[in-house]
PDB file of N, CA and C in Angstrom:
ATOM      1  N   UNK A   1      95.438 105.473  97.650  1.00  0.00           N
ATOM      2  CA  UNK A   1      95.751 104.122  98.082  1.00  0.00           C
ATOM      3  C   UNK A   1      94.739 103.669  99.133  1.00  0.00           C
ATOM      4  N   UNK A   2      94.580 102.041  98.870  1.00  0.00           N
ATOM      5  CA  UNK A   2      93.975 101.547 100.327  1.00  0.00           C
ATOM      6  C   UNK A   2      94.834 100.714 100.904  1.00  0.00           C
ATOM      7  N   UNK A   3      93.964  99.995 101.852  1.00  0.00           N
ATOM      8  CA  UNK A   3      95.082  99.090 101.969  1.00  0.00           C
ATOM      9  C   UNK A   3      94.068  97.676 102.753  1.00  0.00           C
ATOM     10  N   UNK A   4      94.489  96.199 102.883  1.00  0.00           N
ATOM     11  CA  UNK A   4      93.817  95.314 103.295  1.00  0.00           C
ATOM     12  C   UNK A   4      95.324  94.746 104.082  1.00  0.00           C
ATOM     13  N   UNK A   5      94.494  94.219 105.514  1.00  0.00           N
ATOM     14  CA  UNK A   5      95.319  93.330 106.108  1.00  0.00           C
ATOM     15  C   UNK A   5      95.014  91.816 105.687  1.00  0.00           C
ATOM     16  N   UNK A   6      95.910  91.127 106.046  1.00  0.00           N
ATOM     17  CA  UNK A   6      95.793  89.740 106.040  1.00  0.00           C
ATOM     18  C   UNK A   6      97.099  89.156 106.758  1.00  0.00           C
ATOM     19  N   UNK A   7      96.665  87.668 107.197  1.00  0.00           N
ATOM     20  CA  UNK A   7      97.584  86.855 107.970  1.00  0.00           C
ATOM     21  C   UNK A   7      98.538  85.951 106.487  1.00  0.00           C
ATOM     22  N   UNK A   8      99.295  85.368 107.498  1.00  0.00           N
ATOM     23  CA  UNK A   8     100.708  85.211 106.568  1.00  0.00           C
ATOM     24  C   UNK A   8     100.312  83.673 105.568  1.00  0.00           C
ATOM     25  N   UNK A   9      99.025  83.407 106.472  1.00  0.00           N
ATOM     26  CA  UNK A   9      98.900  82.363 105.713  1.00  0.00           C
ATOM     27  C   UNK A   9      97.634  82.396 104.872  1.00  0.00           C
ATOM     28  N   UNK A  10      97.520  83.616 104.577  1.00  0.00           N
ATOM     29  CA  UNK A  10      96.223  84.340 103.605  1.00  0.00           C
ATOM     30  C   UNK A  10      96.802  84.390 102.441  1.00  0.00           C
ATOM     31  N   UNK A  11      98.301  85.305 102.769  1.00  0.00           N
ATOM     32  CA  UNK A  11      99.126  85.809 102.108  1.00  0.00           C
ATOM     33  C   UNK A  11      99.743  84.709 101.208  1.00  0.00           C
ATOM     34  N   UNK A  12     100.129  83.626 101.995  1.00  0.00           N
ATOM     35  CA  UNK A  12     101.436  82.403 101.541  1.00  0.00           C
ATOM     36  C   UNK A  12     100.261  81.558 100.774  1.00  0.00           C
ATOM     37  N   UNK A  13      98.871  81.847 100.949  1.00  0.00           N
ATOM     38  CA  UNK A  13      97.681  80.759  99.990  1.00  0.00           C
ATOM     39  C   UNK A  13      97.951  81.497  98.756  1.00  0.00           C
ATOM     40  N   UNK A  14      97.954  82.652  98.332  1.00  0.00           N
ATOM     41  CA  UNK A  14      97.876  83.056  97.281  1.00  0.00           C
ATOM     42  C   UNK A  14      99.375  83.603  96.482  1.00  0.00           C
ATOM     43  N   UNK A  15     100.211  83.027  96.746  1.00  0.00           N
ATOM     44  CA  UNK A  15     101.406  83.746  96.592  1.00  0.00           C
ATOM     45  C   UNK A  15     101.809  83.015  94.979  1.00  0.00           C
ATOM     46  N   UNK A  16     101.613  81.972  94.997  1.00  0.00           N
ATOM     47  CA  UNK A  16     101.973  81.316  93.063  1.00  0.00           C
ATOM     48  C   UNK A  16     100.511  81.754  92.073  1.00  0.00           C
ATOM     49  N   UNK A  17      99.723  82.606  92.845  1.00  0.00           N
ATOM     50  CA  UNK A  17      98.266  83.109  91.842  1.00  0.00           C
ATOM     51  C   UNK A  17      99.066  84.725  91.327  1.00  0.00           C
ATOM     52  N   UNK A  18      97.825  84.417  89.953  1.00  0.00           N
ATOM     53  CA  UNK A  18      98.016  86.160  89.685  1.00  0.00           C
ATOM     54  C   UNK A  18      97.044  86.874  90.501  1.00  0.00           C
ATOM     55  N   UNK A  19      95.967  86.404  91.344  1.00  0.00           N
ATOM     56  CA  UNK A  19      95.068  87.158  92.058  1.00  0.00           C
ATOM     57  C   UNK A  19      95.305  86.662  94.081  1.00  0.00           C
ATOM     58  N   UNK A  20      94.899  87.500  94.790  1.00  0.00           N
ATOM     59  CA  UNK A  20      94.670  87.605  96.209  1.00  0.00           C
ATOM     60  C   UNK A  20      93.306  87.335  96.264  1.00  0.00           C
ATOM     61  N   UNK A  21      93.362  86.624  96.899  1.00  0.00           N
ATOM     62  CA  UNK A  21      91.856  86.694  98.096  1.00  0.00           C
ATOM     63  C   UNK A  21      91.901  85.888  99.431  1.00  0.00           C
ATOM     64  N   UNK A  22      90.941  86.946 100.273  1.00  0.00           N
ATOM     65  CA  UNK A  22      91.506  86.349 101.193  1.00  0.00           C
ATOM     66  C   UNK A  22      90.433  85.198 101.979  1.00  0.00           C
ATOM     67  N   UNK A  23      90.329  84.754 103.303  1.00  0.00           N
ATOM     68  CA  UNK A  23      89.407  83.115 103.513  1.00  0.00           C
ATOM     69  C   UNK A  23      88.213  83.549 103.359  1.00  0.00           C
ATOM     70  N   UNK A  24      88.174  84.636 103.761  1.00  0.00           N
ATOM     71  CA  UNK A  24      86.474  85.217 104.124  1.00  0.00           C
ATOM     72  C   UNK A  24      86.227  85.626 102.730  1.00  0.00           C
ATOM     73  N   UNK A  25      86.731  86.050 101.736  1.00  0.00           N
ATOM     74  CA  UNK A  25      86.037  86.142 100.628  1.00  0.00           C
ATOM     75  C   UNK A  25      85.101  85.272 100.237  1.00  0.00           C
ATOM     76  N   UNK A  26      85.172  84.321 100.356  1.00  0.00           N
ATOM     77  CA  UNK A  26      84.051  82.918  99.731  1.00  0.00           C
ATOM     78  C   UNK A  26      82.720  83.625 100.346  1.00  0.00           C
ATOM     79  N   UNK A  27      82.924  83.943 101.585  1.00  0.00           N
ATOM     80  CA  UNK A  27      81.623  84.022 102.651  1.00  0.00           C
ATOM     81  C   UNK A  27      81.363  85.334 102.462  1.00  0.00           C
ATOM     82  N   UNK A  28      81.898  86.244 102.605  1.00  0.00           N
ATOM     83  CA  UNK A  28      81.552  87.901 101.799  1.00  0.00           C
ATOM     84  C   UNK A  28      81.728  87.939 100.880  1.00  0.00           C
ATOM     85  N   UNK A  29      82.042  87.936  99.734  1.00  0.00           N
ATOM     86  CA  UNK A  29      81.884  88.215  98.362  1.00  0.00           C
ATOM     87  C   UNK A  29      82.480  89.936  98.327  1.00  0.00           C
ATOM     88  N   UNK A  30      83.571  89.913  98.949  1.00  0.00           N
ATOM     89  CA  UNK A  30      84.346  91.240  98.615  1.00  0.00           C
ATOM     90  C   UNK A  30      85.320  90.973  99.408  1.00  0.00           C
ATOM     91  N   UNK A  31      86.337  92.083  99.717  1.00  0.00           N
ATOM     92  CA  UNK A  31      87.648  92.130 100.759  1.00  0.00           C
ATOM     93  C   UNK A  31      88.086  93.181 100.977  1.00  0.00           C
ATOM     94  N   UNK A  32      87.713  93.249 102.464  1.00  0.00           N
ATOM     95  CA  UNK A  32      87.888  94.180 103.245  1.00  0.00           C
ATOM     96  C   UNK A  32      88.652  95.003 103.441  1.00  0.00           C
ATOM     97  N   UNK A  33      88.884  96.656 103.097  1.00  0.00           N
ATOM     98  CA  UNK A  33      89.831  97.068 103.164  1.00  0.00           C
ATOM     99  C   UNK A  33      90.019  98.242 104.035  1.00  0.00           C
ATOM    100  N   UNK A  34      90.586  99.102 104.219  1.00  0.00           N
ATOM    101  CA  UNK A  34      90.600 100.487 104.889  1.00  0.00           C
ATOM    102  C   UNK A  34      91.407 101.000 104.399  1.00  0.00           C
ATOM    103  N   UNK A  35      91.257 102.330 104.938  1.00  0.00           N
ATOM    104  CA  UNK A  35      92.071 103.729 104.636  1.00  0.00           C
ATOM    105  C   UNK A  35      93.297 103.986 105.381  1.00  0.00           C
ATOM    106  N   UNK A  36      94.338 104.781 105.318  1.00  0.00           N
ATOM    107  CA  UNK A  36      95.170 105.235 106.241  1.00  0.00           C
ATOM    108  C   UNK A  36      95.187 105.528 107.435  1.00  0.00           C
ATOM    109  N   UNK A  37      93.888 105.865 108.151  1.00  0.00           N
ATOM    110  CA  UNK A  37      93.634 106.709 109.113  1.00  0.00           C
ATOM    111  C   UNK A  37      93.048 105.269 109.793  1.00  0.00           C
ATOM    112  N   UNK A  38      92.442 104.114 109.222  1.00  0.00           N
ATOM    113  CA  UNK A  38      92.065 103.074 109.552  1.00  0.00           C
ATOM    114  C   UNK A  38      92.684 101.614 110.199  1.00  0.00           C
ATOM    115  N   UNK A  39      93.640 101.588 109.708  1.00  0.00           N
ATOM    116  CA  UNK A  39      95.029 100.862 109.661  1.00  0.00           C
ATOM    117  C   UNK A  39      95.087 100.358 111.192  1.00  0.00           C
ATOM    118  N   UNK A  40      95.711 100.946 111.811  1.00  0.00           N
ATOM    119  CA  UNK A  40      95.813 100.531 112.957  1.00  0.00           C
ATOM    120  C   UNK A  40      94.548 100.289 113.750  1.00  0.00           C
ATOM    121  N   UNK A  41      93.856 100.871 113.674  1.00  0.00           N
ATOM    122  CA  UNK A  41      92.212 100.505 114.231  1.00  0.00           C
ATOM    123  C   UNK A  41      92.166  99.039 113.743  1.00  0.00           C
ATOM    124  N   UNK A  42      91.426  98.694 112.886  1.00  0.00           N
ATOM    125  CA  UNK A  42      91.935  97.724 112.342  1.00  0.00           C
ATOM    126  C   UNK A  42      92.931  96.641 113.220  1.00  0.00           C
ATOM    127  N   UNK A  43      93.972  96.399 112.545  1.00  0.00           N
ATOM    128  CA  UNK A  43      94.856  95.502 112.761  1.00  0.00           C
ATOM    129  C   UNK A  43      95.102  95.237 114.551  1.00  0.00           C
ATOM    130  N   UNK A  44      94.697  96.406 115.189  1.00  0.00           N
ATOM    131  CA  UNK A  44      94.574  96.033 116.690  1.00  0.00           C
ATOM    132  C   UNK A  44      93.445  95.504 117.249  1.00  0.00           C
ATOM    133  N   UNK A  45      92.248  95.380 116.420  1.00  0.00           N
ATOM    134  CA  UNK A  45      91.226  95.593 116.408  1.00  0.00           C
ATOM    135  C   UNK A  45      90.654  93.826 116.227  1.00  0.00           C
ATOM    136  N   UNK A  46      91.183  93.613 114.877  1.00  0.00           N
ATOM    137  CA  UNK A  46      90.699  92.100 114.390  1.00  0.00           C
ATOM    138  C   UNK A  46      92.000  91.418 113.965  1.00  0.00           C
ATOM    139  N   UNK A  47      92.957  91.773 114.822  1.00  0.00           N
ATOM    140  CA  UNK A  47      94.101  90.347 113.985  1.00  0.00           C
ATOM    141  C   UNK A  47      95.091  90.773 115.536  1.00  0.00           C
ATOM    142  N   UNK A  48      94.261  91.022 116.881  1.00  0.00           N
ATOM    143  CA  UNK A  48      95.245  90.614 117.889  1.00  0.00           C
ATOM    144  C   UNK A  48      95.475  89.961 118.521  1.00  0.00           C
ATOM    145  N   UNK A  49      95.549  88.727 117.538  1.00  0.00           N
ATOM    146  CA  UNK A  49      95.315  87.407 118.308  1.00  0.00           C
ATOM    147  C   UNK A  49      96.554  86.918 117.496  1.00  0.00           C
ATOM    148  N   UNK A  50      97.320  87.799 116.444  1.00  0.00           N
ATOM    149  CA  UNK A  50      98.347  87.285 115.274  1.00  0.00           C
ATOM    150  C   UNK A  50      99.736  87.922 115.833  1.00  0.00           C
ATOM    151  N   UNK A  51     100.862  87.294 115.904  1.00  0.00           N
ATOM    152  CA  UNK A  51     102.085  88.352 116.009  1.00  0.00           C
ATOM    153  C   UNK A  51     103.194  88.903 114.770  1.00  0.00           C
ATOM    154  N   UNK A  52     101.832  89.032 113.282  1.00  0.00           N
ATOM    155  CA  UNK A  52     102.384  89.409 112.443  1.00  0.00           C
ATOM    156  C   UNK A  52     101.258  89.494 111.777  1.00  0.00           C
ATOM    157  N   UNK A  53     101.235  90.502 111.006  1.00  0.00           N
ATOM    158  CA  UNK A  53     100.534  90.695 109.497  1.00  0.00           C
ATOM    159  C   UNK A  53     101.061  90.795 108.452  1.00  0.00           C
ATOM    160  N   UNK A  54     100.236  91.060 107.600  1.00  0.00           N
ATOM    161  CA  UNK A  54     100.666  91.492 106.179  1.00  0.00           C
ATOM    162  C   UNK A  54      99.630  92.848 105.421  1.00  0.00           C
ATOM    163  N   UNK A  55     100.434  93.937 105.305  1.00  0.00           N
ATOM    164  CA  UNK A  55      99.622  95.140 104.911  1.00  0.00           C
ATOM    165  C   UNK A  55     100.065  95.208 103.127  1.00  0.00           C
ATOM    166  N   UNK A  56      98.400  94.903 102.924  1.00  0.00           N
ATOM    167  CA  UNK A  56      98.821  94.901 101.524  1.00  0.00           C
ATOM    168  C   UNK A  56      98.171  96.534 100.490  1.00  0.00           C
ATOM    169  N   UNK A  57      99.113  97.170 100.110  1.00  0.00           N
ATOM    170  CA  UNK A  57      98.935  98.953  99.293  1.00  0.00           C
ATOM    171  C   UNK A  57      98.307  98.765  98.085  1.00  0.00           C
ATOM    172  N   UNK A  58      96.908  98.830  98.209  1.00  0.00           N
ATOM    173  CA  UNK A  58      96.477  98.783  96.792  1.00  0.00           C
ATOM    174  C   UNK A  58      96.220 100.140  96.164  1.00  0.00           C
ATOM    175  N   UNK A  59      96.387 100.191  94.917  1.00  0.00           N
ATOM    176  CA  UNK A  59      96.345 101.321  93.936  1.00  0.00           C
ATOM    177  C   UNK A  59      94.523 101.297  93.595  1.00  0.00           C
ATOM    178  N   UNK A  60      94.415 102.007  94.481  1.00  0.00           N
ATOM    179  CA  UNK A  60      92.559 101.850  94.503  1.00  0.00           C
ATOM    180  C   UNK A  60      91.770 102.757  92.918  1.00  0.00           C
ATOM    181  N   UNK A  61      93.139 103.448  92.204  1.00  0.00           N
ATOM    182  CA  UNK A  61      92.547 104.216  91.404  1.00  0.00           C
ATOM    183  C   UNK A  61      92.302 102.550  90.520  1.00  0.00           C
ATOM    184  N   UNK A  62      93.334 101.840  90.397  1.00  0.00           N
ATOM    185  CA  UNK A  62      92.973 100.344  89.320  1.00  0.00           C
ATOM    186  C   UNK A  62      91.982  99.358  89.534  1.00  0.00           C
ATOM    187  N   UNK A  63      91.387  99.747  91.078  1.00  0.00           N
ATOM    188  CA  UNK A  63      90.485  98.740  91.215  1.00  0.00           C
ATOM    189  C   UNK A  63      88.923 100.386  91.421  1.00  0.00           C
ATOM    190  N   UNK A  64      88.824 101.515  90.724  1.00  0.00           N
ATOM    191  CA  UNK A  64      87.759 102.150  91.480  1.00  0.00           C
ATOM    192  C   UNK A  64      86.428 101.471  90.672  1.00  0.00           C
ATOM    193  N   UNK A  65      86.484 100.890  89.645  1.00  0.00           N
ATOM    194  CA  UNK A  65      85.209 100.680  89.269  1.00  0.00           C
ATOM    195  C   UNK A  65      84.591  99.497  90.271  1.00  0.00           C
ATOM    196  N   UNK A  66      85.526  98.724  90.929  1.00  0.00           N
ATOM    197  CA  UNK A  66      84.939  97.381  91.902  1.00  0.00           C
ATOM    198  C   UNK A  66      85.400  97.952  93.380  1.00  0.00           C
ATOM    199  N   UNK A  67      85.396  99.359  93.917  1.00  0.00           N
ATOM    200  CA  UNK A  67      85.238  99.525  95.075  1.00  0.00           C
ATOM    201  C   UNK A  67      83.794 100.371  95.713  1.00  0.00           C
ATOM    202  N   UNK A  68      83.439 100.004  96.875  1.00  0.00           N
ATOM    203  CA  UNK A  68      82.416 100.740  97.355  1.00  0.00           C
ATOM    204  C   UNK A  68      83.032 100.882  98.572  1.00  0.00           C
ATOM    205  N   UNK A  69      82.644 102.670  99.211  1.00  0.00           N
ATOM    206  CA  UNK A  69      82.552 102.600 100.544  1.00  0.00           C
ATOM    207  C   UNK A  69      81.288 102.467 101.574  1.00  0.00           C
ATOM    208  N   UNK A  70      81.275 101.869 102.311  1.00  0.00           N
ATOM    209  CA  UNK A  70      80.320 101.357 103.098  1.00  0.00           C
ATOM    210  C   UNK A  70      80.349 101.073 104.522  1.00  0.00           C
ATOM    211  N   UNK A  71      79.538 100.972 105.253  1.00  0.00           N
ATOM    212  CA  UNK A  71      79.555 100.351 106.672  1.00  0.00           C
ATOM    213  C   UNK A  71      78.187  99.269 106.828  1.00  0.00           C
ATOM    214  N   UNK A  72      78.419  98.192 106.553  1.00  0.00           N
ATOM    215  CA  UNK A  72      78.033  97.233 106.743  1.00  0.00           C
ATOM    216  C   UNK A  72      77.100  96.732 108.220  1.00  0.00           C
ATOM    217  N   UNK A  73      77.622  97.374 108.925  1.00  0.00           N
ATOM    218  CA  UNK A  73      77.729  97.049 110.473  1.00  0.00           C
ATOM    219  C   UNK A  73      76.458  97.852 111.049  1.00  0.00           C
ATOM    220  N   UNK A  74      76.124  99.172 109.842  1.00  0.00           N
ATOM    221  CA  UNK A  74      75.424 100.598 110.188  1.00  0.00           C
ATOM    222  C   UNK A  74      76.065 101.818 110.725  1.00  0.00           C
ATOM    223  N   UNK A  75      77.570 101.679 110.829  1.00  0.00           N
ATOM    224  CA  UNK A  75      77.776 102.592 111.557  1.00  0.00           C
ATOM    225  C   UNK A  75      77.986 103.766 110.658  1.00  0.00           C
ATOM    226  N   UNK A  76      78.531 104.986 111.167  1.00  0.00           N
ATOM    227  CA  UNK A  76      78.602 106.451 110.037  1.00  0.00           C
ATOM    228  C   UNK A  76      79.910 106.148 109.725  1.00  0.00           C
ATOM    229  N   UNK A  77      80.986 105.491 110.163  1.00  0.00           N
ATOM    230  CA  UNK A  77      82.400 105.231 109.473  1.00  0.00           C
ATOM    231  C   UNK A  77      82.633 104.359 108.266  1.00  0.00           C
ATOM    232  N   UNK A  78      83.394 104.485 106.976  1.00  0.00           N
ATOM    233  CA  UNK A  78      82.569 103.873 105.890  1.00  0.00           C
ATOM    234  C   UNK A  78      84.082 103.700 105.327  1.00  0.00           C
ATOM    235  N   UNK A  79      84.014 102.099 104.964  1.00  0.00           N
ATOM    236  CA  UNK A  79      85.129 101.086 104.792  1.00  0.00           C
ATOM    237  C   UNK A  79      85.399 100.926 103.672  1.00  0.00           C
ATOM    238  N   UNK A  80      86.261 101.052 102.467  1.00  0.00           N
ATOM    239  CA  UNK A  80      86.529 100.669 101.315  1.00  0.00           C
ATOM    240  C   UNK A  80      86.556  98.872 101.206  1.00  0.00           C
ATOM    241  N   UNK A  81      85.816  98.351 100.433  1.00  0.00           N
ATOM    242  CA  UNK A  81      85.568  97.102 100.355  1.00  0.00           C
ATOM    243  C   UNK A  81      85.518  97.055  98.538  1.00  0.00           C
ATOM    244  N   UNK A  82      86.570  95.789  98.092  1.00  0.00           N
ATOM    245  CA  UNK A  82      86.464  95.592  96.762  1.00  0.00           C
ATOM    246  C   UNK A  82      85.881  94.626  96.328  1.00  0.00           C
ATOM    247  N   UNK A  83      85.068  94.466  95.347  1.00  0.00           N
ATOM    248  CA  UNK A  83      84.141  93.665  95.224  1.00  0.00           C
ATOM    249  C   UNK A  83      84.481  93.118  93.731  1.00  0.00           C
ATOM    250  N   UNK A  84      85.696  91.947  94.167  1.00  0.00           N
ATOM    251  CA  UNK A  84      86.108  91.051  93.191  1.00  0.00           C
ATOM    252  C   UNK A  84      87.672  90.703  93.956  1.00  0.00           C
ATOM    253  N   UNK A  85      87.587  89.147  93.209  1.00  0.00           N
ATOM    254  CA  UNK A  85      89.132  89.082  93.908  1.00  0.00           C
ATOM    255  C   UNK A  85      90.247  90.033  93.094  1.00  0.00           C
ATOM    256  N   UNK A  86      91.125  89.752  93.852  1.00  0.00           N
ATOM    257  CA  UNK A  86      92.286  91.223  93.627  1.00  0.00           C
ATOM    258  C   UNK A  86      93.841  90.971  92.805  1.00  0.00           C
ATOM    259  N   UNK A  87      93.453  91.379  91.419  1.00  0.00           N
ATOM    260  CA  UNK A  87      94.583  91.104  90.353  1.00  0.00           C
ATOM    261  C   UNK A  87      95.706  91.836  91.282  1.00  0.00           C
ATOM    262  N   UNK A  88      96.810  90.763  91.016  1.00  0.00           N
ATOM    263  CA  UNK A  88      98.161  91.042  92.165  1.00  0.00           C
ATOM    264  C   UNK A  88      98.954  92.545  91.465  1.00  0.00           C
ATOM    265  N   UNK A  89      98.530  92.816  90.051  1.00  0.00           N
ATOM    266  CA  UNK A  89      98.825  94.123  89.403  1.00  0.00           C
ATOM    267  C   UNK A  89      98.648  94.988  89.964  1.00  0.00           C
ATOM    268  N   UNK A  90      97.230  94.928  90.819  1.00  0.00           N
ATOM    269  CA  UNK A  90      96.646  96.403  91.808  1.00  0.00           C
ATOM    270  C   UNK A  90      97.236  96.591  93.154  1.00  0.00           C
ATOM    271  N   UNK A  91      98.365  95.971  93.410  1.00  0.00           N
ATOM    272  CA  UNK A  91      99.038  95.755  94.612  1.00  0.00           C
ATOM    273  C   UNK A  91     100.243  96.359  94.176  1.00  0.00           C
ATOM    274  N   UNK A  92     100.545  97.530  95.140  1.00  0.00           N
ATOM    275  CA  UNK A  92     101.705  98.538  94.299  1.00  0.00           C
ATOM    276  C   UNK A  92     102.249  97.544  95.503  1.00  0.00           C
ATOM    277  N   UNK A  93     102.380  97.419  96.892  1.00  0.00           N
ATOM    278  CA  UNK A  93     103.700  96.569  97.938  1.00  0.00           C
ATOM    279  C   UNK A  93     102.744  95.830  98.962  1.00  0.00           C
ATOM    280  N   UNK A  94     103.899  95.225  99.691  1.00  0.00           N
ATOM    281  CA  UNK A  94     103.247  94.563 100.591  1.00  0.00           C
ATOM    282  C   UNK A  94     104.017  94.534 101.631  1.00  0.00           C
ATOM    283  N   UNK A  95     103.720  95.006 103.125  1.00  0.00           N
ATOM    284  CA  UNK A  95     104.479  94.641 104.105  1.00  0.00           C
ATOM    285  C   UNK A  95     104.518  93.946 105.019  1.00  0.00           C
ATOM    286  N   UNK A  96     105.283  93.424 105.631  1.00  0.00           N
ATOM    287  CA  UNK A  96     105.163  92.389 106.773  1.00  0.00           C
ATOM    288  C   UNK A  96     105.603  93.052 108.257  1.00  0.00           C
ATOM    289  N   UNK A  97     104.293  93.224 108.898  1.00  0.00           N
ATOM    290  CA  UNK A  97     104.614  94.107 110.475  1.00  0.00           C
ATOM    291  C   UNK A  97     104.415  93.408 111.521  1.00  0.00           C
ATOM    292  N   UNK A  98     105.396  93.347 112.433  1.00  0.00           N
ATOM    293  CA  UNK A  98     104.768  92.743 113.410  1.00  0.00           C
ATOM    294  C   UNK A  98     104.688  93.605 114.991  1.00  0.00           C
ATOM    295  N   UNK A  99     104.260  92.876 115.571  1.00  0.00           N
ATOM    296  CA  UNK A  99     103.612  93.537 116.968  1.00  0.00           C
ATOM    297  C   UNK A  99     105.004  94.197 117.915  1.00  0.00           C
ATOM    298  N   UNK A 100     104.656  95.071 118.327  1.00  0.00           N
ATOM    299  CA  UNK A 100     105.839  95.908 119.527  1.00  0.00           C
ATOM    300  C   UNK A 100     106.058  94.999 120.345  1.00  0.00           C
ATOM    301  N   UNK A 101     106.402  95.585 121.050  1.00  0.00           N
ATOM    302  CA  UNK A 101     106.614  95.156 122.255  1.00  0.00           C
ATOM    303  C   UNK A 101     106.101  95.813 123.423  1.00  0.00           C
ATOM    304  N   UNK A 102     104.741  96.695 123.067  1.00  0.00           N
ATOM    305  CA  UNK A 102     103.609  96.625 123.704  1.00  0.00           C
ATOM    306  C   UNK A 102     102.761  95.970 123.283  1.00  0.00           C
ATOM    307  N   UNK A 103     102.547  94.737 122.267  1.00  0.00           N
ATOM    308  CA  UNK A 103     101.911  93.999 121.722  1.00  0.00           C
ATOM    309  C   UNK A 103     100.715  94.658 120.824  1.00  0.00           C
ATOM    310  N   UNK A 104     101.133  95.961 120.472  1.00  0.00           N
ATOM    311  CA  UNK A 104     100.335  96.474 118.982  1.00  0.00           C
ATOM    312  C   UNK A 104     100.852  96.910 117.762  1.00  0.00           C
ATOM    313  N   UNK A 105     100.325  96.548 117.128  1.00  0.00           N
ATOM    314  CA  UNK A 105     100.749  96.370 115.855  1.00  0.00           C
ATOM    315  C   UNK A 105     100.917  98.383 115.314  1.00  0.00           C
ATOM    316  N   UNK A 106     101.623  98.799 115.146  1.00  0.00           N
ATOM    317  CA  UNK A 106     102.157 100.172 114.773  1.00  0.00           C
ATOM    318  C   UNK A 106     102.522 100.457 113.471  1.00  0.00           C
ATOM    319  N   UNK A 107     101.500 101.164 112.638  1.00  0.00           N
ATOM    320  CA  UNK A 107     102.105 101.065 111.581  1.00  0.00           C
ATOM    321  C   UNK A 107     101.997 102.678 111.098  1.00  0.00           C
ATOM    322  N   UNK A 108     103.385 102.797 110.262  1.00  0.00           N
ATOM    323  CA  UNK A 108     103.749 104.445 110.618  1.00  0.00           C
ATOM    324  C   UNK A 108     104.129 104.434 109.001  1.00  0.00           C
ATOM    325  N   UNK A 109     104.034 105.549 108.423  1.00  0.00           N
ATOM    326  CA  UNK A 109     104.615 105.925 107.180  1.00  0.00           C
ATOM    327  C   UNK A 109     103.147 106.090 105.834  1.00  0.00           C
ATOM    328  N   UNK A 110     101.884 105.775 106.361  1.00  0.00           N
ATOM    329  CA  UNK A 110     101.095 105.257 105.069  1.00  0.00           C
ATOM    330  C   UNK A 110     100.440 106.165 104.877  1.00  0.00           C
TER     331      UNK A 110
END
């Protein structure tokens, strides 16, 4: 599994499509995803400015021919990024987390 965050109104744009994508796709031409171990890095990282997300579980074996891992940035840590928008089929769930009440986003179980 991977997994991609997005805000609720990433989420609520694409919700009557059979596909996801999210704003920045137009401008990257893929969508950004991470690993388990990534997750919270992440979501504390670039969406703490939100008091909710949306963690969406993709079945990365259905999307492996349109994933690459990479670091973009140069660094040695290397990001699963899918490169096509995302048939809502390859989305085994989706959750909606929001921030503690130390104001980080905690996400446990993945």
């Amino acid at each position: 599994m991977i997994y991609h965050i997005c805000t609720e109104a990433e989420w609520q744009n694409c919700l009557s499509l059979e596909i996801y994508f999210p704003s920045r796709y137009e401008n990257d031409n893929f969508i950004h995803c991470s690993t388990a171990k990534q997750i919270e890095k992440i979501a504390n990282t670039h969406y703490k400015n939100e008091s909710t997300i949306y963690l969406l579980i993709i079945d990365d074996r259905l999307e492996k021919t349109h994933i690459k891992y990479e670091n973009l940035d140069g660094g040695k840590e290397l990001f699963p990024h899918i490169y096509r928008e995302l048939p809502k089929s390859s989305i085994s769930s989706v959750q909606k987390i929001s921030k503690k009440a130390n104001q980080q986003f905690q996400i446990i179980n993945q």
